[in-house]
PDB file of N, CA and C in Angstrom:
ATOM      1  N   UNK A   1      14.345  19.693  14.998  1.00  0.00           N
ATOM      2  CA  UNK A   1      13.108  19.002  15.364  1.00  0.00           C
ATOM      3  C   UNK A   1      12.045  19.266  14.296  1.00  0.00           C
ATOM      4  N   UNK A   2      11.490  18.285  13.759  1.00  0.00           N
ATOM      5  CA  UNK A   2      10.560  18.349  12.666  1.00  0.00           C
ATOM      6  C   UNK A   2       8.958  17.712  13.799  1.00  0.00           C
ATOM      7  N   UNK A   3       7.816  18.839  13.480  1.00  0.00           N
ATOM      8  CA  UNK A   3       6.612  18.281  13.825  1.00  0.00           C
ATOM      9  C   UNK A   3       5.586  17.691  12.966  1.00  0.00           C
ATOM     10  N   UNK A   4       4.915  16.556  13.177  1.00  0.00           N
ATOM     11  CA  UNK A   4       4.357  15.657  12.283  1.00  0.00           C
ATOM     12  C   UNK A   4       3.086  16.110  12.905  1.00  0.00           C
ATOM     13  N   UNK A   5       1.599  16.066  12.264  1.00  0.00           N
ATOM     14  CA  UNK A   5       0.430  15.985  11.750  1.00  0.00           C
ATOM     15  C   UNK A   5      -0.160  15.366  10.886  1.00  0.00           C
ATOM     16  N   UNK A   6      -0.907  14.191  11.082  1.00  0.00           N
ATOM     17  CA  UNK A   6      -1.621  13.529   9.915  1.00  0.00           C
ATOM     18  C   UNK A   6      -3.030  13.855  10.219  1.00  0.00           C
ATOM     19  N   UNK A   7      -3.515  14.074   9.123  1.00  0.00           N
ATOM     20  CA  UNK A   7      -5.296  14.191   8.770  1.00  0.00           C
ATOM     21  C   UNK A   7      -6.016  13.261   7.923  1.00  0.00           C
ATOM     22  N   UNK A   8      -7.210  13.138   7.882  1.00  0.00           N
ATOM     23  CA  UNK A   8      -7.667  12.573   6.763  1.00  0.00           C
ATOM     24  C   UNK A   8      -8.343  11.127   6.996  1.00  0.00           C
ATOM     25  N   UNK A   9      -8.135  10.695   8.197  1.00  0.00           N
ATOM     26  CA  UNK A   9      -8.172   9.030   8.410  1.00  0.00           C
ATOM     27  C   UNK A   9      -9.690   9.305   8.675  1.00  0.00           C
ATOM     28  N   UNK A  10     -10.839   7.294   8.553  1.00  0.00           N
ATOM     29  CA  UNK A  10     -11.951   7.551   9.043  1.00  0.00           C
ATOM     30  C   UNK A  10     -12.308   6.493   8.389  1.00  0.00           C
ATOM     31  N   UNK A  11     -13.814   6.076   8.409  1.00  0.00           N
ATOM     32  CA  UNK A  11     -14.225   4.866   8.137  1.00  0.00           C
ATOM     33  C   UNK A  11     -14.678   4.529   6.856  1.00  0.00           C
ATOM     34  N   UNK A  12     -14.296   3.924   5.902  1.00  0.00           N
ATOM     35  CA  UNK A  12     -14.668   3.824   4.408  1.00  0.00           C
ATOM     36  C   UNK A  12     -14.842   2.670   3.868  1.00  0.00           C
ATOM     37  N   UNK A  13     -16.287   2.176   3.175  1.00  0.00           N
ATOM     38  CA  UNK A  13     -16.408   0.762   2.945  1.00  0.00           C
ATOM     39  C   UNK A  13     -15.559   0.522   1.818  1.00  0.00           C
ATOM     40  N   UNK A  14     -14.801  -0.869   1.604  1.00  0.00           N
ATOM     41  CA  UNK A  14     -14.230  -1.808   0.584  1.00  0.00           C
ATOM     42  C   UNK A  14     -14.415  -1.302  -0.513  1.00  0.00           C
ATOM     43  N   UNK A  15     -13.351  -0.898  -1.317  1.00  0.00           N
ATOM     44  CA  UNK A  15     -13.101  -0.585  -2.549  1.00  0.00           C
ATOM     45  C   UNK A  15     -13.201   1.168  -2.472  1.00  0.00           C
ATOM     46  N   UNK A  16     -13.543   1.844  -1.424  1.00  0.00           N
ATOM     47  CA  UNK A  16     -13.484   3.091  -1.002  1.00  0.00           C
ATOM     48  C   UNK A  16     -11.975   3.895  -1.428  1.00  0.00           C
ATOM     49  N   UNK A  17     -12.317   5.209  -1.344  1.00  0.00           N
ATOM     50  CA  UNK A  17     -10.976   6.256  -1.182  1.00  0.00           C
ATOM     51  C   UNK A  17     -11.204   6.667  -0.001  1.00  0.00           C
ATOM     52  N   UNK A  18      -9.367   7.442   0.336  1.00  0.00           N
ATOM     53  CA  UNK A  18      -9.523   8.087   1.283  1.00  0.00           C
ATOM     54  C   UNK A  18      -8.185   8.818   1.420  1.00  0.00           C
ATOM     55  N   UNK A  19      -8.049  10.341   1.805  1.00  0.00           N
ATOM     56  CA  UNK A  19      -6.513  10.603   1.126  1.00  0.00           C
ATOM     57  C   UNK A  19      -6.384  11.621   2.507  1.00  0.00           C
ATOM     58  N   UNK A  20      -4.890  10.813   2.920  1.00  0.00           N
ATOM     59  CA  UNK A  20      -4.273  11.630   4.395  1.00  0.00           C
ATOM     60  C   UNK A  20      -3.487  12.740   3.763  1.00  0.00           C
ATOM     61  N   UNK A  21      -3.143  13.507   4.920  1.00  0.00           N
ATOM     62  CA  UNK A  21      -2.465  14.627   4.606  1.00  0.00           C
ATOM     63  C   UNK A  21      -1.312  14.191   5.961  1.00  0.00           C
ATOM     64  N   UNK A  22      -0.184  14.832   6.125  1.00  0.00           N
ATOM     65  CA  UNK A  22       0.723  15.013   6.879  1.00  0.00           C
ATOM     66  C   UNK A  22       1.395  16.441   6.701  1.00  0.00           C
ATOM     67  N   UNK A  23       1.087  17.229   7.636  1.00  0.00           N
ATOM     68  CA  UNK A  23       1.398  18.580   7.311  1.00  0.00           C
ATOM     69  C   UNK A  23       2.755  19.152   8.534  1.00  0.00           C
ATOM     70  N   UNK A  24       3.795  19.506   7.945  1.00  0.00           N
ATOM     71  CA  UNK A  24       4.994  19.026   8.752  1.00  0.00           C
ATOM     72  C   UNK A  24       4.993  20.631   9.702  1.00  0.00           C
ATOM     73  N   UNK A  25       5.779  20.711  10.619  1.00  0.00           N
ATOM     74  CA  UNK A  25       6.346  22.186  10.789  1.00  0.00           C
ATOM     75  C   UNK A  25       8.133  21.721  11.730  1.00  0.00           C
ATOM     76  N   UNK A  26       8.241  22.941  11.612  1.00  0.00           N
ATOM     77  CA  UNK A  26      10.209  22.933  12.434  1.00  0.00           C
ATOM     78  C   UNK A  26      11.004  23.431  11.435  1.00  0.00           C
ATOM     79  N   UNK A  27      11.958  22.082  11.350  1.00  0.00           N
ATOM     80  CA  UNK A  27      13.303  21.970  10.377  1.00  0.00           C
ATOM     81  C   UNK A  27      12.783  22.318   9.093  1.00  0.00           C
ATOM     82  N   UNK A  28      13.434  22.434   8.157  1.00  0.00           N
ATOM     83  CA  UNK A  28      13.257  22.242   6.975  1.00  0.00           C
ATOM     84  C   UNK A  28      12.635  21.076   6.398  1.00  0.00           C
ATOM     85  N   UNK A  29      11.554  20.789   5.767  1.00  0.00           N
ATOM     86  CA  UNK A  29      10.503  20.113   5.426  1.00  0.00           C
ATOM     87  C   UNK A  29      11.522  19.163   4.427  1.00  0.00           C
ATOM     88  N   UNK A  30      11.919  19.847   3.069  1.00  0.00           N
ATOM     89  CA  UNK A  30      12.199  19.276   1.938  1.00  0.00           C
ATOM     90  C   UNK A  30      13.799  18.896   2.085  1.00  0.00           C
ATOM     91  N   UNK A  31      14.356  18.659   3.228  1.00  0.00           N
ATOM     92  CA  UNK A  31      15.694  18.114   3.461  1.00  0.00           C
ATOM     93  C   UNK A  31      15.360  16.489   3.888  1.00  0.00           C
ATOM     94  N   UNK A  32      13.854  15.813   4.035  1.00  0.00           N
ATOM     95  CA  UNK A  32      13.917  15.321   4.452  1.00  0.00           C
ATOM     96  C   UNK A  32      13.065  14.159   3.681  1.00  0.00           C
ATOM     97  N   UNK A  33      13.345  12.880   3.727  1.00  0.00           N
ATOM     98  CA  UNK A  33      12.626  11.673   3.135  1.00  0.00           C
ATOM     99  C   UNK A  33      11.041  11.681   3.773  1.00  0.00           C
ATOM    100  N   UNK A  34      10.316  11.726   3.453  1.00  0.00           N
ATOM    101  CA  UNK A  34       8.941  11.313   3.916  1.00  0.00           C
ATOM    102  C   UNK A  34       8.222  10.179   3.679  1.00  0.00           C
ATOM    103  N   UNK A  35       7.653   9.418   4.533  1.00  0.00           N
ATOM    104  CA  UNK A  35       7.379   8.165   4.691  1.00  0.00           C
ATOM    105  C   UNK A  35       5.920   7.799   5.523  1.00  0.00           C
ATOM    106  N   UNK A  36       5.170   6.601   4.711  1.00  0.00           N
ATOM    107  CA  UNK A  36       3.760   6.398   5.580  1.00  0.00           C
ATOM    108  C   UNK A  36       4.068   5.154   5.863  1.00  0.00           C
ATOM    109  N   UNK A  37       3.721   4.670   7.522  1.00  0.00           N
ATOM    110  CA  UNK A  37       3.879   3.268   7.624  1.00  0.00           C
ATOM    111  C   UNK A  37       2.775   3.028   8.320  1.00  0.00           C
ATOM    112  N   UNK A  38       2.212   2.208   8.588  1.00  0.00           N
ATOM    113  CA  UNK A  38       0.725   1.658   9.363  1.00  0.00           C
ATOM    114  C   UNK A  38       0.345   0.571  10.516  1.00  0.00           C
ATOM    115  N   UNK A  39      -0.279   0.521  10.895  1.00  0.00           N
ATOM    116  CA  UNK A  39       0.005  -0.907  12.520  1.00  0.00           C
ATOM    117  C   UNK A  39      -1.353  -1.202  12.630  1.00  0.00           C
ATOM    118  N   UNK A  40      -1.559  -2.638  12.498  1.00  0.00           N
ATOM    119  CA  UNK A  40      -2.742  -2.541  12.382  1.00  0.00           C
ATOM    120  C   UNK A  40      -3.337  -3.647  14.285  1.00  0.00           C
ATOM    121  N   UNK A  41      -4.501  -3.721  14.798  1.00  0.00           N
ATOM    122  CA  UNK A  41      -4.205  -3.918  16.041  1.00  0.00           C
ATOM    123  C   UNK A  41      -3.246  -5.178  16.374  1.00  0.00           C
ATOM    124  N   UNK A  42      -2.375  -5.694  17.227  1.00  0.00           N
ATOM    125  CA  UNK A  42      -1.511  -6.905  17.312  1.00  0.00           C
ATOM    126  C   UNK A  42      -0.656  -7.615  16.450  1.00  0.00           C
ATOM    127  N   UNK A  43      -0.713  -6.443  15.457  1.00  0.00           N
ATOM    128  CA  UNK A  43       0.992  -6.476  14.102  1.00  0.00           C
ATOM    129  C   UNK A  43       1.468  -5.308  14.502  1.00  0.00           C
ATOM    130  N   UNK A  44       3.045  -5.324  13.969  1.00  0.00           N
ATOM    131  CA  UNK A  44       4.373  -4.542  14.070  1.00  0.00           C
ATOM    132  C   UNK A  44       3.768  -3.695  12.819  1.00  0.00           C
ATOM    133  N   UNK A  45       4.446  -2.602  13.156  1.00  0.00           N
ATOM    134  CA  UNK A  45       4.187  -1.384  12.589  1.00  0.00           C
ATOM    135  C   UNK A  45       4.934  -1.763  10.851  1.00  0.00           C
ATOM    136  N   UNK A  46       4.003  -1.221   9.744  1.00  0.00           N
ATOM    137  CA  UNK A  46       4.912  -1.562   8.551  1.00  0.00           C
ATOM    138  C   UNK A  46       4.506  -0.700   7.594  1.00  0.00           C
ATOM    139  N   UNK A  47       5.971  -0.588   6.452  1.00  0.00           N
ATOM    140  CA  UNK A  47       6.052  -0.030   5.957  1.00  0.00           C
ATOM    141  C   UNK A  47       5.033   0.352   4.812  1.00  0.00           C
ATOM    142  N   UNK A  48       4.691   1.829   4.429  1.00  0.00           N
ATOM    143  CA  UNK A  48       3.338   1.488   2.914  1.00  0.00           C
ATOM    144  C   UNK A  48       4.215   2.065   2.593  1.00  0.00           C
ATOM    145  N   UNK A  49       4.752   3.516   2.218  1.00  0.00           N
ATOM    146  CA  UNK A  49       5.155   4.225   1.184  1.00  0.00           C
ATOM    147  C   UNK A  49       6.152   5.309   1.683  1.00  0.00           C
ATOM    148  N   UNK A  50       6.942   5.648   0.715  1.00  0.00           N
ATOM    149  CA  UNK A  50       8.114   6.978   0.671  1.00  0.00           C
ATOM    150  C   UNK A  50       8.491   7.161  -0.420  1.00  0.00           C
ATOM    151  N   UNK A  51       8.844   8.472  -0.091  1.00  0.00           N
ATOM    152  CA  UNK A  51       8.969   9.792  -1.626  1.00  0.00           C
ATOM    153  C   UNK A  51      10.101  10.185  -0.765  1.00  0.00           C
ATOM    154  N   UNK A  52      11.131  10.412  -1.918  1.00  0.00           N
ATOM    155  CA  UNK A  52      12.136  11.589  -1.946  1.00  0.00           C
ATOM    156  C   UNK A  52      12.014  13.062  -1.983  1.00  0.00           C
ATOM    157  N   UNK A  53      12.986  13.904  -1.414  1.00  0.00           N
ATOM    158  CA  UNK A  53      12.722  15.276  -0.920  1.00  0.00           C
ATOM    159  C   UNK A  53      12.247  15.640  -1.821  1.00  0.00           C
ATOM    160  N   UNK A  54      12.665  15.705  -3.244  1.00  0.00           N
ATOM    161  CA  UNK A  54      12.494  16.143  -4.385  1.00  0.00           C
ATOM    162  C   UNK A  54      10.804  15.548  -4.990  1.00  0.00           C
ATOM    163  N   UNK A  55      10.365  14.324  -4.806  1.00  0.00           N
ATOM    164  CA  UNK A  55       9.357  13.603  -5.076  1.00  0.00           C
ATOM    165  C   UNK A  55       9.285  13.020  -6.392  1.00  0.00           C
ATOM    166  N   UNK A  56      10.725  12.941  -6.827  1.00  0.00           N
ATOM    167  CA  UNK A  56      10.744  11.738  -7.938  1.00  0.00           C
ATOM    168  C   UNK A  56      10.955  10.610  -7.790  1.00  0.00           C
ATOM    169  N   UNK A  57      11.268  10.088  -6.944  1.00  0.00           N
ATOM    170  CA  UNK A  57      11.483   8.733  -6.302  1.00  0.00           C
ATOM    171  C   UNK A  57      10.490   8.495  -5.368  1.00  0.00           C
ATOM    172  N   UNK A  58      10.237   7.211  -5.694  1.00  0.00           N
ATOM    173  CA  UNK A  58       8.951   6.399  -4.289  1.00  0.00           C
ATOM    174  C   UNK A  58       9.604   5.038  -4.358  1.00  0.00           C
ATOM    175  N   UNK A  59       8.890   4.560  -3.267  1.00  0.00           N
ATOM    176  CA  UNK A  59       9.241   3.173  -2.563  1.00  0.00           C
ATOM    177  C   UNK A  59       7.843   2.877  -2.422  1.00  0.00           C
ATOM    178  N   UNK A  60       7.161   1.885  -2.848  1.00  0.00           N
ATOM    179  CA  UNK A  60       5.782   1.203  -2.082  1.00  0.00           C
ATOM    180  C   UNK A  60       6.086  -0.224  -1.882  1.00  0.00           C
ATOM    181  N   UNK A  61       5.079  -0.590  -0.891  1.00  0.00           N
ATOM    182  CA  UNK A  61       5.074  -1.618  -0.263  1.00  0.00           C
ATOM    183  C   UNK A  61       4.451  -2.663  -1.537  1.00  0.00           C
ATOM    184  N   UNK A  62       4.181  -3.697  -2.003  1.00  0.00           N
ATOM    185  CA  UNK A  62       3.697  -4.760  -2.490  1.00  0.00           C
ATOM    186  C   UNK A  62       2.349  -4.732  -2.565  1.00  0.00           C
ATOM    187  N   UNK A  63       2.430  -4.838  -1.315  1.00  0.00           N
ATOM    188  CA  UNK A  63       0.625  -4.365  -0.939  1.00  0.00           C
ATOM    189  C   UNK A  63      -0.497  -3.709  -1.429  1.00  0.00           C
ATOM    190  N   UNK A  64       0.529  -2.760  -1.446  1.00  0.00           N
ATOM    191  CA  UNK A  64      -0.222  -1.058  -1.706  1.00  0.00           C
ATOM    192  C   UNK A  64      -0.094  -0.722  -3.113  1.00  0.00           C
ATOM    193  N   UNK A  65       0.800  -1.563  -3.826  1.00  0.00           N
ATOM    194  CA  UNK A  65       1.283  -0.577  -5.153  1.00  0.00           C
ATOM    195  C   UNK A  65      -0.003  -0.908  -6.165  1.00  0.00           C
ATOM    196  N   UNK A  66      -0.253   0.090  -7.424  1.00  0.00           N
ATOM    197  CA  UNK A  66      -1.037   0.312  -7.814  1.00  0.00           C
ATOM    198  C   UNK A  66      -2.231   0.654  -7.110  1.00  0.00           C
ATOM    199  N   UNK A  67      -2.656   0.909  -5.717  1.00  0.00           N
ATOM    200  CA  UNK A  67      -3.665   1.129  -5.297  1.00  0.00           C
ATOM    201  C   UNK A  67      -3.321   2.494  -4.456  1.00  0.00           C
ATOM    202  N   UNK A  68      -2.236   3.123  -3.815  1.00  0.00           N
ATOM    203  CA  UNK A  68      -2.161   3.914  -3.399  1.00  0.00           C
ATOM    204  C   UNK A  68      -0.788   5.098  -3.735  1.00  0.00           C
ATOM    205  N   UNK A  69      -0.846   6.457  -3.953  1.00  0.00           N
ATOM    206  CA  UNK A  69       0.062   7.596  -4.294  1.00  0.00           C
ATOM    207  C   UNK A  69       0.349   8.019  -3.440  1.00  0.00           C
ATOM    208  N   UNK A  70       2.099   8.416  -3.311  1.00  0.00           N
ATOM    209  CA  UNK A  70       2.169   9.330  -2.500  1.00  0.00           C
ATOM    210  C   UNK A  70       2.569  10.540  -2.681  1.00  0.00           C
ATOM    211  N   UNK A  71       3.059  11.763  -2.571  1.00  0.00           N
ATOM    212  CA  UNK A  71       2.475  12.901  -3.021  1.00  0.00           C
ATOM    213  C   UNK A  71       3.545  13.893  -2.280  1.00  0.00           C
ATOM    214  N   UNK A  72       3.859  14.798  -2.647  1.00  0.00           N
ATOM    215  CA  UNK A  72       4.607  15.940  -1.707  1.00  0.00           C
ATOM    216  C   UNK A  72       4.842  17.433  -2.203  1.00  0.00           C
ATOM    217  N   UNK A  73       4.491  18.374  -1.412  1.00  0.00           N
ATOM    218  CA  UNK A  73       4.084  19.640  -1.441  1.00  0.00           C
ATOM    219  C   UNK A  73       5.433  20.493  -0.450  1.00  0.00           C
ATOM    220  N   UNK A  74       6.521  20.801  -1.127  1.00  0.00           N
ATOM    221  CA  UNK A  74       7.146  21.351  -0.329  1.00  0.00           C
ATOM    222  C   UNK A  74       7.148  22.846  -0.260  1.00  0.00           C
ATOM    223  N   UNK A  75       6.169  23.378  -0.606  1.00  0.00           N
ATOM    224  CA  UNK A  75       6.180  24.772  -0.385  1.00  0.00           C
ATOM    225  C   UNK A  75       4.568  25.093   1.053  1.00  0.00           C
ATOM    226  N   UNK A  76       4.142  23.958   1.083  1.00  0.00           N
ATOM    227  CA  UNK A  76       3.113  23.026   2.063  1.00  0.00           C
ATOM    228  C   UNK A  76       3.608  22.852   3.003  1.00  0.00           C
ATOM    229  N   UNK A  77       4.882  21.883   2.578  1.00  0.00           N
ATOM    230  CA  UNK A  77       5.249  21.402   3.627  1.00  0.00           C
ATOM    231  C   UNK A  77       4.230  19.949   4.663  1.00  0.00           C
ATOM    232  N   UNK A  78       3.814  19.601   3.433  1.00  0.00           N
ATOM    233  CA  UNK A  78       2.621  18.541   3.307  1.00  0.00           C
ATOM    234  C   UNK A  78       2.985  17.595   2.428  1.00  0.00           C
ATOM    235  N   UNK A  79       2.640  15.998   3.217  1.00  0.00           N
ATOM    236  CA  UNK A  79       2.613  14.961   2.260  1.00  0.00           C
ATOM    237  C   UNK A  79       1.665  14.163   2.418  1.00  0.00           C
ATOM    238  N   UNK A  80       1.136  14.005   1.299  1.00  0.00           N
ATOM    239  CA  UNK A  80      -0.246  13.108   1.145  1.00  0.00           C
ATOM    240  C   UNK A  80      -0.251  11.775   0.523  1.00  0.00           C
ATOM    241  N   UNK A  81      -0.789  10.598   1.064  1.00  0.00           N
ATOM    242  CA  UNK A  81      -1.311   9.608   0.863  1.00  0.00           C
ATOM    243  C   UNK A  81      -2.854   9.382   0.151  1.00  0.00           C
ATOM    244  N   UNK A  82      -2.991   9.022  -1.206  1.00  0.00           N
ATOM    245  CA  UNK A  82      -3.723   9.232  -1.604  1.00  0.00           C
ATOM    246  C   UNK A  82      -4.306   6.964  -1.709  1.00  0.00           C
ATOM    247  N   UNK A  83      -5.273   7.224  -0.992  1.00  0.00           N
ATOM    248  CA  UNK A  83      -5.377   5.760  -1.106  1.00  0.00           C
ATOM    249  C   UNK A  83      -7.191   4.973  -1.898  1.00  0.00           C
ATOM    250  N   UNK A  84      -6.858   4.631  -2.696  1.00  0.00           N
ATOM    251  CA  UNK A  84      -7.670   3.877  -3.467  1.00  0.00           C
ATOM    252  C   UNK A  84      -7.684   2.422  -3.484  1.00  0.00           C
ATOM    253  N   UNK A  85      -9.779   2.087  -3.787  1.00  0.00           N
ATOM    254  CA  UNK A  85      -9.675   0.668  -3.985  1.00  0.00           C
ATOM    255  C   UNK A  85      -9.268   0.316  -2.341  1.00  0.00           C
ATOM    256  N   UNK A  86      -9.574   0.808  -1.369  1.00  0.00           N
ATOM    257  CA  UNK A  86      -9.146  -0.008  -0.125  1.00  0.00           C
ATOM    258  C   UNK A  86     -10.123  -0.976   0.131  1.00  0.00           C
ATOM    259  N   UNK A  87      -9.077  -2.373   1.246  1.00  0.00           N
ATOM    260  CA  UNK A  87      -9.664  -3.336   1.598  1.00  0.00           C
ATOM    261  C   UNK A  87      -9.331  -3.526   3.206  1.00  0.00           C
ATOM    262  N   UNK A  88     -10.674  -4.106   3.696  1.00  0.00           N
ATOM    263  CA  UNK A  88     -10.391  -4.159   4.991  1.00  0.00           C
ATOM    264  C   UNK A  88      -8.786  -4.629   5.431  1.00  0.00           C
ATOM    265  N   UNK A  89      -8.401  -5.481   4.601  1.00  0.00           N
ATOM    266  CA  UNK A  89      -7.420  -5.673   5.137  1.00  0.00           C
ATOM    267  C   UNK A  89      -5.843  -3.886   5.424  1.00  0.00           C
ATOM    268  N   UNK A  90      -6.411  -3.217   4.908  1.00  0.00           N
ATOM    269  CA  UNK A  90      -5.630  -1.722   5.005  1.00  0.00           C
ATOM    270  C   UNK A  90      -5.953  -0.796   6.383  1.00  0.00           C
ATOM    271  N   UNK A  91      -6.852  -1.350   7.221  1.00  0.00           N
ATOM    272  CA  UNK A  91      -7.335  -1.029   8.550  1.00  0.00           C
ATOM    273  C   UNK A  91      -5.958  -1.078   9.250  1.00  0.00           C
ATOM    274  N   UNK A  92      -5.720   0.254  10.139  1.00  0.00           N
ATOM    275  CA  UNK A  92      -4.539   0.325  10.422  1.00  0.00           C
ATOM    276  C   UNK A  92      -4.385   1.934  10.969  1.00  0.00           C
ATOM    277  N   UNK A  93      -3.967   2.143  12.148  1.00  0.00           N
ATOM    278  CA  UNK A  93      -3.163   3.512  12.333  1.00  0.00           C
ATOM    279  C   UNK A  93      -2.012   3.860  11.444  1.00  0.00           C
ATOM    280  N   UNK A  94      -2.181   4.868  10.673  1.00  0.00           N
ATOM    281  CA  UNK A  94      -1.712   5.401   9.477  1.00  0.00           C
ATOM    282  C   UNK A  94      -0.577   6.424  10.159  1.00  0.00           C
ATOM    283  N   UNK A  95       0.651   6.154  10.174  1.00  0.00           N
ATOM    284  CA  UNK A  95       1.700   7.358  10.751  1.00  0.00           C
ATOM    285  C   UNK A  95       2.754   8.104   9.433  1.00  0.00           C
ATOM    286  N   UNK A  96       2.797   9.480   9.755  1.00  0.00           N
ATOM    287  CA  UNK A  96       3.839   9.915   9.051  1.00  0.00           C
ATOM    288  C   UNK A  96       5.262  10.213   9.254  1.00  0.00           C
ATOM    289  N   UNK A  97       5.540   9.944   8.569  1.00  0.00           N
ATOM    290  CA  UNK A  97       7.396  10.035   9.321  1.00  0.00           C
ATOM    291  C   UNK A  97       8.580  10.718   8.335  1.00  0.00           C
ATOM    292  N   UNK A  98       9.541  11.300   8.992  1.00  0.00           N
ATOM    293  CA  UNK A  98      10.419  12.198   8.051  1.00  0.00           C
ATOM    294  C   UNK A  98      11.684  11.529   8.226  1.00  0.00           C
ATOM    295  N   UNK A  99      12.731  11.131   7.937  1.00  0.00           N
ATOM    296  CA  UNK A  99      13.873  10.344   7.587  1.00  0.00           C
ATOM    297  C   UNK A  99      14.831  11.274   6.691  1.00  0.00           C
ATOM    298  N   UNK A 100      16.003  10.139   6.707  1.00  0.00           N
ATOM    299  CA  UNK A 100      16.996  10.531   5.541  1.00  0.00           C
ATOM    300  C   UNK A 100      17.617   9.229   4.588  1.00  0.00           C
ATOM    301  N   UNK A 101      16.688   8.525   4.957  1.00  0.00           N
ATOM    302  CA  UNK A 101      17.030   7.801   3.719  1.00  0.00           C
ATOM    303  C   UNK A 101      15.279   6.788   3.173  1.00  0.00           C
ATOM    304  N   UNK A 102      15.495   7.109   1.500  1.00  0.00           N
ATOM    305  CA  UNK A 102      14.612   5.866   0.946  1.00  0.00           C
ATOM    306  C   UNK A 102      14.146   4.642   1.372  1.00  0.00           C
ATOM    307  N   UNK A 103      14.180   4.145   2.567  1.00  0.00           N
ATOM    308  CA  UNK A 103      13.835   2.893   3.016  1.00  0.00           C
ATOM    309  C   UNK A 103      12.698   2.403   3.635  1.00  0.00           C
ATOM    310  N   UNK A 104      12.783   1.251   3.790  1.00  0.00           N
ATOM    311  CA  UNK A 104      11.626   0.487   4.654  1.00  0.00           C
ATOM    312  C   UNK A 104      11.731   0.274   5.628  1.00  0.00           C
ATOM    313  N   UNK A 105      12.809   0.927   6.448  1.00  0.00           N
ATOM    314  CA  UNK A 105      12.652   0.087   7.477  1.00  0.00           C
ATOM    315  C   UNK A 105      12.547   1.188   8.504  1.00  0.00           C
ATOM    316  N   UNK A 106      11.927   1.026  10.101  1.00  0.00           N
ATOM    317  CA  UNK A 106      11.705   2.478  10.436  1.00  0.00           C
ATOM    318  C   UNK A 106      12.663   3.268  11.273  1.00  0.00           C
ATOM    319  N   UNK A 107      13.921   2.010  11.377  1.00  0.00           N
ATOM    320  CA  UNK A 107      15.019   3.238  11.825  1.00  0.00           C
ATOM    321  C   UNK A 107      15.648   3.968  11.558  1.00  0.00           C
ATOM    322  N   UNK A 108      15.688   4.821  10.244  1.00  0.00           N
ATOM    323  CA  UNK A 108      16.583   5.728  10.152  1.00  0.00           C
ATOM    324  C   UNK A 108      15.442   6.761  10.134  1.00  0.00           C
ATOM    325  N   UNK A 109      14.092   6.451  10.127  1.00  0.00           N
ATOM    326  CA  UNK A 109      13.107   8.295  10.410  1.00  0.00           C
ATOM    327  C   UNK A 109      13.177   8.485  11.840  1.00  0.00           C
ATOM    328  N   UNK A 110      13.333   9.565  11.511  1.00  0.00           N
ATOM    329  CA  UNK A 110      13.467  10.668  12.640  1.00  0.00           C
ATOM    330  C   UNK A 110      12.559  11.251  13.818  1.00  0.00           C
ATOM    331  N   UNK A 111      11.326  11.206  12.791  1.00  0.00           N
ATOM    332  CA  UNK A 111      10.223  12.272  13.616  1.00  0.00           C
ATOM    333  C   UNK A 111       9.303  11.086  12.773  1.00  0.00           C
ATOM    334  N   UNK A 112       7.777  11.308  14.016  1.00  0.00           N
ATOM    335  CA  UNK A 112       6.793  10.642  13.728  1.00  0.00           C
ATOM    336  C   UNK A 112       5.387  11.301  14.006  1.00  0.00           C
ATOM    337  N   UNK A 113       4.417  11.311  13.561  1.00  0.00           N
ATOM    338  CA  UNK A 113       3.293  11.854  13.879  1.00  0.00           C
ATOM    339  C   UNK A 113       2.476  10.952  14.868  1.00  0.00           C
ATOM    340  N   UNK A 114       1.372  11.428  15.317  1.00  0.00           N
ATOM    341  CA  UNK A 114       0.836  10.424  16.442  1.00  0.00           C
ATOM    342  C   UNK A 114       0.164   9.742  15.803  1.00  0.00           C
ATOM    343  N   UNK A 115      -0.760   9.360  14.569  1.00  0.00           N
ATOM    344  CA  UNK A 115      -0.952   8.543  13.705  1.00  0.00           C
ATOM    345  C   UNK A 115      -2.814   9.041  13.429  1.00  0.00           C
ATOM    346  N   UNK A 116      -3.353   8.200  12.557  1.00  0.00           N
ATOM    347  CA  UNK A 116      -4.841   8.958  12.420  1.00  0.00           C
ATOM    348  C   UNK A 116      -5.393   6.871  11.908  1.00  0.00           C
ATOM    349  N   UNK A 117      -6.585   7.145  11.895  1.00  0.00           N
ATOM    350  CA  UNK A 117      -6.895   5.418  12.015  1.00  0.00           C
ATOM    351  C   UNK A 117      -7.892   5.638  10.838  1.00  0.00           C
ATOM    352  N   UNK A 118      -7.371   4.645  10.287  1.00  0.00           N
ATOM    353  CA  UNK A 118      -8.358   4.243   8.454  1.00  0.00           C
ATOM    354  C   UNK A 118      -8.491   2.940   8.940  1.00  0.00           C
ATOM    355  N   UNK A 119     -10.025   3.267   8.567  1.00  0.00           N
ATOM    356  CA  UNK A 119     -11.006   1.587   8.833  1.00  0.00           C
ATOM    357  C   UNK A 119     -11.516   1.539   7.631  1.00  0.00           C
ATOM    358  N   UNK A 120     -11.708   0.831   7.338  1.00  0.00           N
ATOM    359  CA  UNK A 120     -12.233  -0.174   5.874  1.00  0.00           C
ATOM    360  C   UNK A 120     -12.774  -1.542   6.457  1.00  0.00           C
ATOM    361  N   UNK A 121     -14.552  -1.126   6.006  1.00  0.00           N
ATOM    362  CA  UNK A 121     -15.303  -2.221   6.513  1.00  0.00           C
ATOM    363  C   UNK A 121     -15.575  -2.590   5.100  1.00  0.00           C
ATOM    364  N   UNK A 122     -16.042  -3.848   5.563  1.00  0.00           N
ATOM    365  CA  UNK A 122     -16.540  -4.888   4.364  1.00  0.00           C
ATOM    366  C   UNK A 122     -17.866  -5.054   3.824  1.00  0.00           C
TER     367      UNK A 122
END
């Protein structure tokens, strides 16, 4: 059982930063894919970003790329979303999730955090 924690979320005008943390505890942290996906009110939950255990490999969404990093601290046991340049349209409950594989899609993670909410007003 891996436990999820995200921090960091809150209200930031257009073109703003704002950088989550996900700070894990349980299983072994760095056995595991880490992943940020987001829901914003009356859309399906979707994918932004994932890093490999190691954190040489990422996956970003289209969306997001060039505007947001993702980040991993395995002696932390923390992974951070570092997000820049946001636009309202990035308003969204922000969740972290641990997996075993590189993907987009959200069934193969495992564990999920209860999520933290980034607003981006205009």
């Amino acid at each position: 059982q891996v436990q999820l924690v995200e921090s960091g979320g809150g209200l930031v005008q257009a073109g703003g930063s704002l950088r989550l943390s996900c700070a894990a505890s349980g299983r072994t942290f760095n056995n595991y894919v880490m992943g940020w996906f987001r829901q914003a009110p009356g859309k399906e939950r979707e994918f932004v970003v994932a890093i490999n255990w190691s954190g040489n490999m990422r996956k970003y969404a289209d969306s997001v790329k060039g505007r947001f990093t993702i980040s991993r601290d395995n002696a932390k046991n923390t992974v951070y979303l570092q997000m820049n340049s946001l636009r309202p349209e990035d308003t969204a409950v922000y969740y972290c999730a641990a997996g075993s594989s590189l993907v987009t899609t959200t069934d193969t993670y495992l564990y999920w955090g209860q999520g933290t909410q980034v607003t981006v007003s205009s």
